[in-house]
Protein backbone atom coordinates (compact mmCIF):
# COMPACT_ATOMS: atom_id res chain seq x y z
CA UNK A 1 12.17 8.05 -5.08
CA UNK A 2 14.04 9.62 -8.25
CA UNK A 3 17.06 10.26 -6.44
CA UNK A 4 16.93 5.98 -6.09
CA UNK A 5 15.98 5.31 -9.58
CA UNK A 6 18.82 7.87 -10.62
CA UNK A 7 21.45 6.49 -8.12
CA UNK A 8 20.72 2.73 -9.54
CA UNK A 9 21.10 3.68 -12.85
CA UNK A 10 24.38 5.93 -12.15
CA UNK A 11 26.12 2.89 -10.22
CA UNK A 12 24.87 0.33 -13.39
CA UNK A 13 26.11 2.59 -16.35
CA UNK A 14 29.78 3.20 -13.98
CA UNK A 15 29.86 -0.82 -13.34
CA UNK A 16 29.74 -1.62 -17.32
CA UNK A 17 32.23 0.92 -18.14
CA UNK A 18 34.94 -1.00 -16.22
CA UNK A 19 33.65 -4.08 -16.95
CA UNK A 20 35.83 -4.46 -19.97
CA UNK A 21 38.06 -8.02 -19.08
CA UNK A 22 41.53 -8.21 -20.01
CA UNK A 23 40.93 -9.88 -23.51
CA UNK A 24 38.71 -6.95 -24.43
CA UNK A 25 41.20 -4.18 -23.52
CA UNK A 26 43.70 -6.04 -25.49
CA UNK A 27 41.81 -6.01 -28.81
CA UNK A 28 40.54 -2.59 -28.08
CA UNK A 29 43.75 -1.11 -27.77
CA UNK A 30 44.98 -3.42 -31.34
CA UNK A 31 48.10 -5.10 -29.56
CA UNK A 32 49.72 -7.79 -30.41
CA UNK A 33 52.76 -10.22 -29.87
CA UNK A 34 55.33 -9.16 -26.72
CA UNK A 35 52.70 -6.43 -26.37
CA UNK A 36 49.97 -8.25 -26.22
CA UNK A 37 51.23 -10.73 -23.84
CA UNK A 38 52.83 -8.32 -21.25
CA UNK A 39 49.36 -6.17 -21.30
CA UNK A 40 47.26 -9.70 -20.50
CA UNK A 41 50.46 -11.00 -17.54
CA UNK A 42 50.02 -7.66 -16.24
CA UNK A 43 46.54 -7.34 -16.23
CA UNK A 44 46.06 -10.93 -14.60
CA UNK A 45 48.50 -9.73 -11.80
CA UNK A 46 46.31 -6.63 -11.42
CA UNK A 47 43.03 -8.82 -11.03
CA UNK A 48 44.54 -11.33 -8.65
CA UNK A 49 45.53 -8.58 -6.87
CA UNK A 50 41.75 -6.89 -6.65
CA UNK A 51 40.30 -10.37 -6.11
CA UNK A 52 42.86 -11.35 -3.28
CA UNK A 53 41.70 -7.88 -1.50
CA UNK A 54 38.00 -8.49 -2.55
CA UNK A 55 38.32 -11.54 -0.34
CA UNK A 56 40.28 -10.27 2.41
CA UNK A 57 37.27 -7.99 2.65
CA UNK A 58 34.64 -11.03 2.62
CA UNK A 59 36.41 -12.86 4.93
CA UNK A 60 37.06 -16.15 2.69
CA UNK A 61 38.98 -18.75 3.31
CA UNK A 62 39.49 -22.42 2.19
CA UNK A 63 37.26 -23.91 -0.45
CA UNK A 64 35.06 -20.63 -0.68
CA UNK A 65 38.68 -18.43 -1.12
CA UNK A 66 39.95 -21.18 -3.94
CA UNK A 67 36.25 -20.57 -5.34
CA UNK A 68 35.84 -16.87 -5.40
CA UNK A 69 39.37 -16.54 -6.58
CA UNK A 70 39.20 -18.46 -9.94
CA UNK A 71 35.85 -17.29 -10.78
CA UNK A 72 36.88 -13.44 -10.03
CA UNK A 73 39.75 -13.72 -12.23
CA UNK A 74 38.67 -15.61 -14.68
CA UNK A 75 35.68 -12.89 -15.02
CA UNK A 76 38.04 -10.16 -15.01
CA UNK A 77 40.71 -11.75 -17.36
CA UNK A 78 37.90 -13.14 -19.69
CA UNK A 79 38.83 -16.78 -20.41
């Protein structure tokens, strides 16, 4: 039973610490201008990229895949 409790709490502490979105990592790292801009393009492209595989792996397609795909990214860029 503690081996449970401590995997649980393992895999919710490593889920927050990349749960940072795009707009976060941009402050936190104090860019801005042509910096700023080619960190968030390039971190969009990343999450489309994750999300796209993410539902590949789920099997999605049509309306759900349109779905899944603007409400990952938007999550992950942080509009």
């Amino acid at each position: 039973m503690r081996t449970i409790v401590f995997a649980a709490a393992f895999a919710l502490a490593s889920s927050s610490a990349f749960a940072a979105t795009c707009k976060e990592d941009t402050a936190a790292k104090k860019l801005a201008g042509a910096a700023a801009t080619s960190h968030m393009k390039k971190c969009e492209a990343d999450a489309k990229t994750k999300c796209q595989a993410e539902s590949k792996g789920m099997k999605l397609a049509g309306a759900a895949l349109n779905s899944h795909m603007k409400k990952c990214v938007t999550d992950a860029v942080g509009q």
